[in-house]
PDB file of N, CA and C in Angstrom:
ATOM      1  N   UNK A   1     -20.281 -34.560  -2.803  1.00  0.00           N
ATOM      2  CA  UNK A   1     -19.779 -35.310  -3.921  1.00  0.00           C
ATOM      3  C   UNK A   1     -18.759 -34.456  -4.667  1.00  0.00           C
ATOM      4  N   UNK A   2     -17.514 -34.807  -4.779  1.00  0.00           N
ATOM      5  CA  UNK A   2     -16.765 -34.539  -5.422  1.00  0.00           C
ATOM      6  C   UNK A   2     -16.415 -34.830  -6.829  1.00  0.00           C
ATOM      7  N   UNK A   3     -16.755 -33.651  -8.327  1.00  0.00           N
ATOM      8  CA  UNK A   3     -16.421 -33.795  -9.407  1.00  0.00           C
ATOM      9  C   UNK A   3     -14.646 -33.614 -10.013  1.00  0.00           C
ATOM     10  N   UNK A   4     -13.624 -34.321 -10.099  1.00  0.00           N
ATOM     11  CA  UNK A   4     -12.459 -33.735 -10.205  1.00  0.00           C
ATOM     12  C   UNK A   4     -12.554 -34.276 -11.708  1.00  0.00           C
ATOM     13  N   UNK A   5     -13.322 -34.927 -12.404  1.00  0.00           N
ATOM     14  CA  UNK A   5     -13.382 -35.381 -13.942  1.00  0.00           C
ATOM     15  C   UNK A   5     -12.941 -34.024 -15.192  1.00  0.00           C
ATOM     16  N   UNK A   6     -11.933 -34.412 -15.565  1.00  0.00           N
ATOM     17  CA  UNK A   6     -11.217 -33.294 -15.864  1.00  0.00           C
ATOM     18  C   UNK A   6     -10.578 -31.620 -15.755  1.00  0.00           C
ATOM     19  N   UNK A   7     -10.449 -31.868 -14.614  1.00  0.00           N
ATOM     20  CA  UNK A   7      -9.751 -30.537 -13.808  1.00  0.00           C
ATOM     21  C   UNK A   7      -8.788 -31.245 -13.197  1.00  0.00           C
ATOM     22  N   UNK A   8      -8.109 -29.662 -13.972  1.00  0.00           N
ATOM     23  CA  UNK A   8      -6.364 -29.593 -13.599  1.00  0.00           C
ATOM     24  C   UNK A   8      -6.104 -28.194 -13.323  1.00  0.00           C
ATOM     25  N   UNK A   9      -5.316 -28.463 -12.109  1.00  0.00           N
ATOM     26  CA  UNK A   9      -5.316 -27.122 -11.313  1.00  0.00           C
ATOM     27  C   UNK A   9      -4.007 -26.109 -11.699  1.00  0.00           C
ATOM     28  N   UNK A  10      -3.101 -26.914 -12.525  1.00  0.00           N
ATOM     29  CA  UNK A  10      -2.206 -26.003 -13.149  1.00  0.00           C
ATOM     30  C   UNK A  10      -3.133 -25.354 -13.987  1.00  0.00           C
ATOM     31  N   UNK A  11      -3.941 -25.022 -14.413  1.00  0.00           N
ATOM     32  CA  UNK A  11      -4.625 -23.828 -15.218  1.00  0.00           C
ATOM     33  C   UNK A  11      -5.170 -22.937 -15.090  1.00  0.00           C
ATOM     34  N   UNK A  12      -4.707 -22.861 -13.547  1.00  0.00           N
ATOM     35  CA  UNK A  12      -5.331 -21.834 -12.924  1.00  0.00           C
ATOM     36  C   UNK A  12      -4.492 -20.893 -12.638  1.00  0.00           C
ATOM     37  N   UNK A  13      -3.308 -21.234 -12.623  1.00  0.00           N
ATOM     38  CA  UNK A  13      -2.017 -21.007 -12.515  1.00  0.00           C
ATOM     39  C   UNK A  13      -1.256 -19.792 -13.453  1.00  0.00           C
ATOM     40  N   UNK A  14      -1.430 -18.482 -13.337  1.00  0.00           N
ATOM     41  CA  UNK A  14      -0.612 -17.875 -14.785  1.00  0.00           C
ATOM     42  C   UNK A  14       0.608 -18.572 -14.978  1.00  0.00           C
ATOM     43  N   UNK A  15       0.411 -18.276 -16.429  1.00  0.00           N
ATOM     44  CA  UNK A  15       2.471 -19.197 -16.878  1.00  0.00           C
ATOM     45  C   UNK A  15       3.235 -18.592 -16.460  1.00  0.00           C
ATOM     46  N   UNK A  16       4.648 -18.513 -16.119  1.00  0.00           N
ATOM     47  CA  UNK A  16       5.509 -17.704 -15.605  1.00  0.00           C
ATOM     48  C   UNK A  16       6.206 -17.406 -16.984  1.00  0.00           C
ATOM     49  N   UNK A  17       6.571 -16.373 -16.872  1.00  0.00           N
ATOM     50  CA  UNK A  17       6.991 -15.698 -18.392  1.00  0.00           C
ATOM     51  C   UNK A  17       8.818 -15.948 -17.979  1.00  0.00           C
ATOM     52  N   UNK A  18       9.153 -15.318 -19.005  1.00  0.00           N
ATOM     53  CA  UNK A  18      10.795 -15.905 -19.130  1.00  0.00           C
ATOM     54  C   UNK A  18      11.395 -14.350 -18.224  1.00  0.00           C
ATOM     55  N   UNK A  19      12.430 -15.323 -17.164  1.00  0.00           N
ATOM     56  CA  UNK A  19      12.874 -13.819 -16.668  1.00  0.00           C
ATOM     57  C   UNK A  19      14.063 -13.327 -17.236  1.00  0.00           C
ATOM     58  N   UNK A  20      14.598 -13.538 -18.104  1.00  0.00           N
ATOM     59  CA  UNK A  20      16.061 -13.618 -18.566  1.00  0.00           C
ATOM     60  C   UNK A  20      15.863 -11.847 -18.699  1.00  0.00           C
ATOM     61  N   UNK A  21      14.825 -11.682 -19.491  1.00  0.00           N
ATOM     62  CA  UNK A  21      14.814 -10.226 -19.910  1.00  0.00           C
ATOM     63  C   UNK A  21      15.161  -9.386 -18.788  1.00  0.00           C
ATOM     64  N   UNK A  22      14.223  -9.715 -17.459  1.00  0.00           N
ATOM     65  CA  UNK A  22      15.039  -9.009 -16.249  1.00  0.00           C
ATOM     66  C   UNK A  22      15.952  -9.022 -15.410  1.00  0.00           C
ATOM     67  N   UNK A  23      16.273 -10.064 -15.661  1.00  0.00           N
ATOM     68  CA  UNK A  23      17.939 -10.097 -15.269  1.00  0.00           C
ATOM     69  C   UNK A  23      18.795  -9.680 -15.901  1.00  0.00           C
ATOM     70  N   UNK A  24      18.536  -9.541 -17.359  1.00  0.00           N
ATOM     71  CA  UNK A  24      19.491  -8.886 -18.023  1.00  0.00           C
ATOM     72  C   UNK A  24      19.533  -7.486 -18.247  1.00  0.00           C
ATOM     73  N   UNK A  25      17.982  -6.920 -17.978  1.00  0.00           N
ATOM     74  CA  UNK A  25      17.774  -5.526 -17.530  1.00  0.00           C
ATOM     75  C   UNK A  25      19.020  -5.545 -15.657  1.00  0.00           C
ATOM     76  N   UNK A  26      18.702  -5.544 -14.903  1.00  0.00           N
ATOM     77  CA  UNK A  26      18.904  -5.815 -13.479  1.00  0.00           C
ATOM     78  C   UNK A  26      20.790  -5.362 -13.943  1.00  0.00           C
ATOM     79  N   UNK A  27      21.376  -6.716 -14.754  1.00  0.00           N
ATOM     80  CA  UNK A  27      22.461  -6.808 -14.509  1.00  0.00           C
ATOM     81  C   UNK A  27      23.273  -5.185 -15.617  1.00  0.00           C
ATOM     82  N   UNK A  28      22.441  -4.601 -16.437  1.00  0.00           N
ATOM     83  CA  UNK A  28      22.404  -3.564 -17.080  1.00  0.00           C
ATOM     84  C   UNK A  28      22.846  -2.245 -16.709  1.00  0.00           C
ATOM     85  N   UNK A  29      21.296  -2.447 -15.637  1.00  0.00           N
ATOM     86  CA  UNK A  29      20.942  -1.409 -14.741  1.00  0.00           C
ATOM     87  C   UNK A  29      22.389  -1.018 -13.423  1.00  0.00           C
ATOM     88  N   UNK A  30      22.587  -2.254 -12.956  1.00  0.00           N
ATOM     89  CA  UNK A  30      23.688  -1.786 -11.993  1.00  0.00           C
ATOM     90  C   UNK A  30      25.039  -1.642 -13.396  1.00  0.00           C
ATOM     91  N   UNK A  31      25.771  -2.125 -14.155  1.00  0.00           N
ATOM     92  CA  UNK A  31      26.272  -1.223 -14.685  1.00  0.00           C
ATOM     93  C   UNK A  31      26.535  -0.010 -14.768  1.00  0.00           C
ATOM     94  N   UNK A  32      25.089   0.637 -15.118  1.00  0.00           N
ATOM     95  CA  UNK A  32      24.722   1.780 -15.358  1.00  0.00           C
ATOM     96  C   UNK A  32      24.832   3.207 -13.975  1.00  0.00           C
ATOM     97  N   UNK A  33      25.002   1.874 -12.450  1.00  0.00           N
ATOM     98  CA  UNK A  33      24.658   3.054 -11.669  1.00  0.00           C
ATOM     99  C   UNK A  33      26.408   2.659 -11.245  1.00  0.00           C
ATOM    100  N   UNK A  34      27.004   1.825 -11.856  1.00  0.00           N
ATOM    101  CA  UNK A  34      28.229   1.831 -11.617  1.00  0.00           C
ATOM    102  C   UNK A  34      29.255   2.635 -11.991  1.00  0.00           C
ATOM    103  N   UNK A  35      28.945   2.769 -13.823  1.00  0.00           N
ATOM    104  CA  UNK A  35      29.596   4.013 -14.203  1.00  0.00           C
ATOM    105  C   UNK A  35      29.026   5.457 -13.803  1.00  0.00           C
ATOM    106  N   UNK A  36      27.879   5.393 -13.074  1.00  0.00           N
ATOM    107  CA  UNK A  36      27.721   6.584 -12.778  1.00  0.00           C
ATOM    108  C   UNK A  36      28.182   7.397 -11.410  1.00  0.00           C
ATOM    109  N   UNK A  37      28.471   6.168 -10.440  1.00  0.00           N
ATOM    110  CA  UNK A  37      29.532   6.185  -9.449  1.00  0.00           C
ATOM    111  C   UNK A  37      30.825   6.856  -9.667  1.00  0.00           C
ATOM    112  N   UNK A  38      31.304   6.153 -10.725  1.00  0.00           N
ATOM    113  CA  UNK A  38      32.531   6.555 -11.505  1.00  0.00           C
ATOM    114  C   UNK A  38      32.564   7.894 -11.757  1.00  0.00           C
ATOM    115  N   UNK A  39      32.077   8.145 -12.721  1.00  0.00           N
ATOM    116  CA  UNK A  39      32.014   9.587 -13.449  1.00  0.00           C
ATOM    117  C   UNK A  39      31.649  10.533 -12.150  1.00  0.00           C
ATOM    118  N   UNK A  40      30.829  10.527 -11.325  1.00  0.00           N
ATOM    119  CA  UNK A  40      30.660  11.514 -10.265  1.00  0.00           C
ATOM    120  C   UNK A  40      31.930  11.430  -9.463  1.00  0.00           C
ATOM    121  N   UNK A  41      32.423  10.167  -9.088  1.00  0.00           N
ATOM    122  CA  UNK A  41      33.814  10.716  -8.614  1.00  0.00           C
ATOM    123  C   UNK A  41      34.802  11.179  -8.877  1.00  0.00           C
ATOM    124  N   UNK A  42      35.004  10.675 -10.569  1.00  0.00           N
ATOM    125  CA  UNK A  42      36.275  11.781 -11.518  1.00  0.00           C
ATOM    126  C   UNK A  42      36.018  12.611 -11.344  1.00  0.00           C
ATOM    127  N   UNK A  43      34.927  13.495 -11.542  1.00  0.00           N
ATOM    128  CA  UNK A  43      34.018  14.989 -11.468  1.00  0.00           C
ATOM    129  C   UNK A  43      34.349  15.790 -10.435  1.00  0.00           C
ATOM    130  N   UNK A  44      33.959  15.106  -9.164  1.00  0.00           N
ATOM    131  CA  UNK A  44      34.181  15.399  -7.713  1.00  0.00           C
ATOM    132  C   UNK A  44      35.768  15.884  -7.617  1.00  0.00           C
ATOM    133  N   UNK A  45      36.428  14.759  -8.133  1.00  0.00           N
ATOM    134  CA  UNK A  45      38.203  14.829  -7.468  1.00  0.00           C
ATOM    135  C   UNK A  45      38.420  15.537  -8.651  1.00  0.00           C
ATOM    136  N   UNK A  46      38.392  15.956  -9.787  1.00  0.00           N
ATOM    137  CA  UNK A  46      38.787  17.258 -10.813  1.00  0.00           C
ATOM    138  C   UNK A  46      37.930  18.768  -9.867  1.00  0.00           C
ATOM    139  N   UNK A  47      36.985  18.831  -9.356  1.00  0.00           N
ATOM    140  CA  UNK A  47      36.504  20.087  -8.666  1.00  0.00           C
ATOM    141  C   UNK A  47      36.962  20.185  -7.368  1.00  0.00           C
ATOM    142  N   UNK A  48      37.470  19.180  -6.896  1.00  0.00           N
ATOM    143  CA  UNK A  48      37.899  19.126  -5.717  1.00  0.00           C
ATOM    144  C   UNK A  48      39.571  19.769  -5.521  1.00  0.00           C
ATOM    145  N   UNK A  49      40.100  19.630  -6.529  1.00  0.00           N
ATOM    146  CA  UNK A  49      41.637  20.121  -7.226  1.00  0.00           C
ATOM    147  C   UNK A  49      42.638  19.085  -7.191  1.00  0.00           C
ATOM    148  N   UNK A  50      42.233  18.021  -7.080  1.00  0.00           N
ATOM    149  CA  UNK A  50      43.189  16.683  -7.569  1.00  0.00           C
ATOM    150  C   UNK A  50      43.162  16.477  -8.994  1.00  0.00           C
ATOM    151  N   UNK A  51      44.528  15.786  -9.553  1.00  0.00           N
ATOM    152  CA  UNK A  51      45.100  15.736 -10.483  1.00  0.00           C
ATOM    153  C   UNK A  51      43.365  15.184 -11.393  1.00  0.00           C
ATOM    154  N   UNK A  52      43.643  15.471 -13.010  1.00  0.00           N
ATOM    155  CA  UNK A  52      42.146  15.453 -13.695  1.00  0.00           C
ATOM    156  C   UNK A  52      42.137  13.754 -13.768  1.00  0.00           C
ATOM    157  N   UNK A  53      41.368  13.026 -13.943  1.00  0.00           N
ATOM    158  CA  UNK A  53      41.080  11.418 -13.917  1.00  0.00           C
ATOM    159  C   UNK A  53      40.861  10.988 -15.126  1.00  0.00           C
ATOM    160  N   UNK A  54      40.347  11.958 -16.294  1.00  0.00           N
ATOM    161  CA  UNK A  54      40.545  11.483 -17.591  1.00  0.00           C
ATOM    162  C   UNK A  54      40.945  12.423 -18.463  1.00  0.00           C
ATOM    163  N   UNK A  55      42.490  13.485 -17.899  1.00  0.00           N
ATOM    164  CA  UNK A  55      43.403  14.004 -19.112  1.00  0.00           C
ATOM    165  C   UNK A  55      42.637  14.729 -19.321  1.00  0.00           C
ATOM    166  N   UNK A  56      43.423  15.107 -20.226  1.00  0.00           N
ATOM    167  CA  UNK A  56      42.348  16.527 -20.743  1.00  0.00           C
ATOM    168  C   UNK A  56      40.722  16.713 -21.190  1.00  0.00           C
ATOM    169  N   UNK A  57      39.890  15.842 -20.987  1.00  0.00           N
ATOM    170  CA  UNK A  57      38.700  15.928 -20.713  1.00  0.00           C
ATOM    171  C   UNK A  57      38.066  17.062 -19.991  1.00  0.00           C
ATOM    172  N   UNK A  58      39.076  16.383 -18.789  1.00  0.00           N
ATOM    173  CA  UNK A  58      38.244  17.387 -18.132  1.00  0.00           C
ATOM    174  C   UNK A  58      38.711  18.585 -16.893  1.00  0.00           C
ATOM    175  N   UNK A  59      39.823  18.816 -17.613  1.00  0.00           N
ATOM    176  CA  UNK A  59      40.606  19.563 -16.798  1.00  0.00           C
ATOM    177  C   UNK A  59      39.623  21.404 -16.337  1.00  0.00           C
ATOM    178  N   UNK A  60      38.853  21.510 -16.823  1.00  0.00           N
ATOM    179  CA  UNK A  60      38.214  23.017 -16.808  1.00  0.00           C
ATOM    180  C   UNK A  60      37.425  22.457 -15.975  1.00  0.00           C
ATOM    181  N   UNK A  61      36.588  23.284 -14.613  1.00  0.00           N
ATOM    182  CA  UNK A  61      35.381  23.144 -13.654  1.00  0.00           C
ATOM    183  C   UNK A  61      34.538  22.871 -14.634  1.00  0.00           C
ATOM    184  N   UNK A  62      33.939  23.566 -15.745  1.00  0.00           N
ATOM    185  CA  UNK A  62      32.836  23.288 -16.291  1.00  0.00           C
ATOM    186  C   UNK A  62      32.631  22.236 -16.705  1.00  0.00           C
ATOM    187  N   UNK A  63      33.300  21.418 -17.216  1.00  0.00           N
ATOM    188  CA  UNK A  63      33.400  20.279 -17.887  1.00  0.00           C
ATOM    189  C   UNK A  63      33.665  18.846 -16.547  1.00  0.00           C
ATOM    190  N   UNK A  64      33.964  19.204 -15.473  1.00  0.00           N
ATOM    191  CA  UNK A  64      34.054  18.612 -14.503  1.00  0.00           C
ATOM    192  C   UNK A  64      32.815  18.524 -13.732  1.00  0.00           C
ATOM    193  N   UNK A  65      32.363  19.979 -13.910  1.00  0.00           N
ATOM    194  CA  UNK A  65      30.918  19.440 -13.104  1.00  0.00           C
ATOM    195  C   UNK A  65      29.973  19.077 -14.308  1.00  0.00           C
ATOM    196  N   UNK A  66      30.245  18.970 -15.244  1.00  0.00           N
ATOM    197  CA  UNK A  66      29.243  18.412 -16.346  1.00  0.00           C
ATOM    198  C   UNK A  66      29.164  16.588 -16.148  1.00  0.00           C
ATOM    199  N   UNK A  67      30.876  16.470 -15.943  1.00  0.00           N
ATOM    200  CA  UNK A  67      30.565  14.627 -15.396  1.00  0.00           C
ATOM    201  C   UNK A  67      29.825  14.536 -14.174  1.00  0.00           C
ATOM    202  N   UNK A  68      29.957  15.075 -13.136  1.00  0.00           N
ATOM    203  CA  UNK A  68      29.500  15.196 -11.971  1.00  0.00           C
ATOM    204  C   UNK A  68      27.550  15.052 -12.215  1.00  0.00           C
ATOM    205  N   UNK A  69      27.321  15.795 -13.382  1.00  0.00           N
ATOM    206  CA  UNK A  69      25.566  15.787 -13.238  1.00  0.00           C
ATOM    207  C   UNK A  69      25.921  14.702 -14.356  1.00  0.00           C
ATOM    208  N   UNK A  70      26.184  14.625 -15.194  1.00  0.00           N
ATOM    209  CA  UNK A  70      26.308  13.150 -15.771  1.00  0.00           C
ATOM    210  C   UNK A  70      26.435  11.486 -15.253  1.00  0.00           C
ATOM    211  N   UNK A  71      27.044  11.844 -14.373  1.00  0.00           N
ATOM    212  CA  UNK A  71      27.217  10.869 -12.771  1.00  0.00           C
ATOM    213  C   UNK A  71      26.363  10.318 -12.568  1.00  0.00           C
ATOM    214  N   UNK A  72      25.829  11.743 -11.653  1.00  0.00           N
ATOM    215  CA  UNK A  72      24.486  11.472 -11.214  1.00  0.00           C
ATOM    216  C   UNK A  72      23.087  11.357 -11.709  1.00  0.00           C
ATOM    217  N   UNK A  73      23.040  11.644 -13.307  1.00  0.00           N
ATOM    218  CA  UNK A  73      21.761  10.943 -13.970  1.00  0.00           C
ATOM    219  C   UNK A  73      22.212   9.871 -14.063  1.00  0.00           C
ATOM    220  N   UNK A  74      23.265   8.872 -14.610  1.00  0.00           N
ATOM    221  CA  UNK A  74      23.166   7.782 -14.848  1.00  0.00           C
ATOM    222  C   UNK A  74      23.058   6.905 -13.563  1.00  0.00           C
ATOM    223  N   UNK A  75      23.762   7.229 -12.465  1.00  0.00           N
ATOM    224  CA  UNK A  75      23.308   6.787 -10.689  1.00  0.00           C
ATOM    225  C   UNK A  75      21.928   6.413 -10.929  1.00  0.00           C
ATOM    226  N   UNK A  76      21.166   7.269 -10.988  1.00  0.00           N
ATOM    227  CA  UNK A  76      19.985   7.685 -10.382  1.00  0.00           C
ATOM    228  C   UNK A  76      19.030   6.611 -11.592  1.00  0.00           C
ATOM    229  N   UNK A  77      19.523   6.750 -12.639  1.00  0.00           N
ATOM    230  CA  UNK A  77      18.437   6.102 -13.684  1.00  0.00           C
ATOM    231  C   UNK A  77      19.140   4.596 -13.682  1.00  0.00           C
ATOM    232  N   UNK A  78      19.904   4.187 -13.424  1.00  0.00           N
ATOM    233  CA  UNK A  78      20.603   2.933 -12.949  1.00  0.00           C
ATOM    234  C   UNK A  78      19.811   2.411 -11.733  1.00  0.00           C
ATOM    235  N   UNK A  79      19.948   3.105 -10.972  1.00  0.00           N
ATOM    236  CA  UNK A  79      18.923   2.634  -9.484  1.00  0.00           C
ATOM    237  C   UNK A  79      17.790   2.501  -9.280  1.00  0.00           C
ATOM    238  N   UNK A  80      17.068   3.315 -10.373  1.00  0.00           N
ATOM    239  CA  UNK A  80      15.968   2.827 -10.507  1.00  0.00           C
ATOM    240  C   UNK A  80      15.095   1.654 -11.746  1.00  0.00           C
ATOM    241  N   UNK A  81      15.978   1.381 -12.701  1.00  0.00           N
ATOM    242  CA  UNK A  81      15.719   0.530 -13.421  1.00  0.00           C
ATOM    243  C   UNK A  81      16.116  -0.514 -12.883  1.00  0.00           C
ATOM    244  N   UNK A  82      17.017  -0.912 -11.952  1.00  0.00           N
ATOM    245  CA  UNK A  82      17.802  -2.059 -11.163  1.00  0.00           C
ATOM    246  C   UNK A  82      16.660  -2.749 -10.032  1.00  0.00           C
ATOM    247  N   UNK A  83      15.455  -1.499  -9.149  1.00  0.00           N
ATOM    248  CA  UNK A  83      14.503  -1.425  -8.250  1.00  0.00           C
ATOM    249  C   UNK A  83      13.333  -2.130  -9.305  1.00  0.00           C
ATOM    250  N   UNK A  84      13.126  -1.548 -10.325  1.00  0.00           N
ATOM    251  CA  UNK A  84      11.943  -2.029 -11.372  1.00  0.00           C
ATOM    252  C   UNK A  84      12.363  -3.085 -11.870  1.00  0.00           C
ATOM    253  N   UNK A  85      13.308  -3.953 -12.107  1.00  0.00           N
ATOM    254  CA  UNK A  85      13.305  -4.926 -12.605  1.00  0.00           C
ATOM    255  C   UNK A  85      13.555  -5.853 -11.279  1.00  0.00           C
ATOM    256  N   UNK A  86      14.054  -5.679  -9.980  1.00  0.00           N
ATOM    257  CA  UNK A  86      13.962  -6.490  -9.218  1.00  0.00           C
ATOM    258  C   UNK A  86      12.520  -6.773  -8.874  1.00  0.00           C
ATOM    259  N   UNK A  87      11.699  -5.791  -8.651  1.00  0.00           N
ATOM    260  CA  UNK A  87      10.944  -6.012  -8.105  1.00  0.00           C
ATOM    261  C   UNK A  87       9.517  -6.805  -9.174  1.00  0.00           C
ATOM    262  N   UNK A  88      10.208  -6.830 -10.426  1.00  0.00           N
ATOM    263  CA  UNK A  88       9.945  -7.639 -11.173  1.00  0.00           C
ATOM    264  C   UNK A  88       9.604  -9.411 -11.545  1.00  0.00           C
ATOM    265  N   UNK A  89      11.069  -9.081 -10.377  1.00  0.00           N
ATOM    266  CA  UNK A  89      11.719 -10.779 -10.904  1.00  0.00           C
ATOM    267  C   UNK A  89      10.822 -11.390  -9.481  1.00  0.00           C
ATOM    268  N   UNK A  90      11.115 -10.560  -8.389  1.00  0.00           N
ATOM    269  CA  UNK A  90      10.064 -10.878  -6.994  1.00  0.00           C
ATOM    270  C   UNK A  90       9.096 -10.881  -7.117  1.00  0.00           C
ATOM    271  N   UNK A  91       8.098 -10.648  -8.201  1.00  0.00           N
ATOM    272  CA  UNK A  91       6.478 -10.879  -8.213  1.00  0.00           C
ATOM    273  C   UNK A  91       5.756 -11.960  -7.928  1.00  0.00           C
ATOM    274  N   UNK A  92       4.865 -12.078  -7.298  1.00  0.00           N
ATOM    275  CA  UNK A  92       4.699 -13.363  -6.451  1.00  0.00           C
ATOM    276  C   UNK A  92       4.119 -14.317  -7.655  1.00  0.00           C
ATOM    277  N   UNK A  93       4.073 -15.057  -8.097  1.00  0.00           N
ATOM    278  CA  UNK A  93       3.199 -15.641  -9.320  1.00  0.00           C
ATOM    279  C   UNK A  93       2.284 -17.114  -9.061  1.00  0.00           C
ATOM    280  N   UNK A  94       1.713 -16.921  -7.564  1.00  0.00           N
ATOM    281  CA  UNK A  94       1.065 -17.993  -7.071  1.00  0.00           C
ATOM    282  C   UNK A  94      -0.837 -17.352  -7.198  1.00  0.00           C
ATOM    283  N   UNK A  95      -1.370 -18.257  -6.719  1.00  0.00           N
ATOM    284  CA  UNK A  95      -2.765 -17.593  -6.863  1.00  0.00           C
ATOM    285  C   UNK A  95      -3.034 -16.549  -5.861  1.00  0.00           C
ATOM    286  N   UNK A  96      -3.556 -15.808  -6.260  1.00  0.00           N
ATOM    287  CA  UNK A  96      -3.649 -14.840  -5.716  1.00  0.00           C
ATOM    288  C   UNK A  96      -5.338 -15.213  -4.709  1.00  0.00           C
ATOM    289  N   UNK A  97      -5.779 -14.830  -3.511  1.00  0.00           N
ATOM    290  CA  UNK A  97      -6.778 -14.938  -2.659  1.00  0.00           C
ATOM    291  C   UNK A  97      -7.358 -13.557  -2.185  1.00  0.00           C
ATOM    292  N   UNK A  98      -8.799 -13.436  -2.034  1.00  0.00           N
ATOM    293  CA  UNK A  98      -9.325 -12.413  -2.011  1.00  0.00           C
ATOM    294  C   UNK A  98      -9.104 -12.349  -0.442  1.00  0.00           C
ATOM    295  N   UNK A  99      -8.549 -11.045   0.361  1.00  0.00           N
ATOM    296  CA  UNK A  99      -8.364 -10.722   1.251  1.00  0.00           C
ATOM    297  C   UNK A  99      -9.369 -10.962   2.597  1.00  0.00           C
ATOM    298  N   UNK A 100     -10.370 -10.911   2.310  1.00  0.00           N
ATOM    299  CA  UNK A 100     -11.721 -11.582   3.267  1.00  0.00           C
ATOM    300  C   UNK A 100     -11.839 -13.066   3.417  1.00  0.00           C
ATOM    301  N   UNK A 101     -10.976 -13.630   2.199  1.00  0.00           N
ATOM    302  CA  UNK A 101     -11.003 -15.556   2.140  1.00  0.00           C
ATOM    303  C   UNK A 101      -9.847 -15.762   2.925  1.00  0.00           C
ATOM    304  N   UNK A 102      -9.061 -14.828   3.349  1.00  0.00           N
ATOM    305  CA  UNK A 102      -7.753 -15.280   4.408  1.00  0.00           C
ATOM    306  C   UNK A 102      -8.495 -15.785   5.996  1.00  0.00           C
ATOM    307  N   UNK A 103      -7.420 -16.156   6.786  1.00  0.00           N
ATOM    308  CA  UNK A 103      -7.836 -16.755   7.664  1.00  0.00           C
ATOM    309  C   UNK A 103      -7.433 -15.487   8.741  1.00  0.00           C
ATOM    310  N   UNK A 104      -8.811 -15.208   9.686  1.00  0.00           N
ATOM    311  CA  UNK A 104      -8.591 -14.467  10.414  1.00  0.00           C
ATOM    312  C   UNK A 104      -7.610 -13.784  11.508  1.00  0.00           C
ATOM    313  N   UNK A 105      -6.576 -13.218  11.691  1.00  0.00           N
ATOM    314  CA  UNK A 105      -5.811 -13.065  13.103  1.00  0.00           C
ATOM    315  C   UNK A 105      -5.809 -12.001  14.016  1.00  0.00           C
ATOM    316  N   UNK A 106      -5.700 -12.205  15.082  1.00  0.00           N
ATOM    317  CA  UNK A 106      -5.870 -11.226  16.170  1.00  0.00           C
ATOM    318  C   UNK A 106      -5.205 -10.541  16.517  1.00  0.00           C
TER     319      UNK A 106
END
């Protein structure tokens, strides 16, 4: 005998929360590993001995390899806030099943 007298199976359901926040993290994040692309290559081609890429900035090595690790923190912290919020937006948000209730395969 089947009781379905008030059950509703959307409530079983978590709500899906708003993703805007991570997309707008996401679209942030690559920014972030964009200018850091940037800056490691001005860096690179000023140590490398091509003409300086932003004037007197950064015409001295020191200050050239200072963009260069500047570069590459913002790369690096770009790529990974871009990974954390994708993998954000991919979260599965269906019911979840206890691994022994799956159906067996060989």
């Amino acid at each position: 005998m089947k009781f379905s007298n008030g059950f509703d199976a959307r409530r079983l359901r978590p709500r899906n929360g708003s993703n805007w926040r991570f997309r707008l993290g996401a679209g942030l994040a690559a920014l972030f590993a964009t200018f850091g692309v940037m800056l490691t290559m001005a860096g690179t081609a000023t140590l490398l001995g091509q003409p300086a890429a932003f004037g007197p900035l950064n015409e001295s090595p020191t200050t050239a390899s200072v963009l260069v690790g500047i570069g590459l923190l913002l790369l690096s912290v770009g790529v990974l806030l871009w990974r954390r919020c994708r993998r954000r937006l991919r979260r599965p948000s269906d019911l979840s099943m206890a691994p022994h209730l799956m159906k067996k395969r060989d």
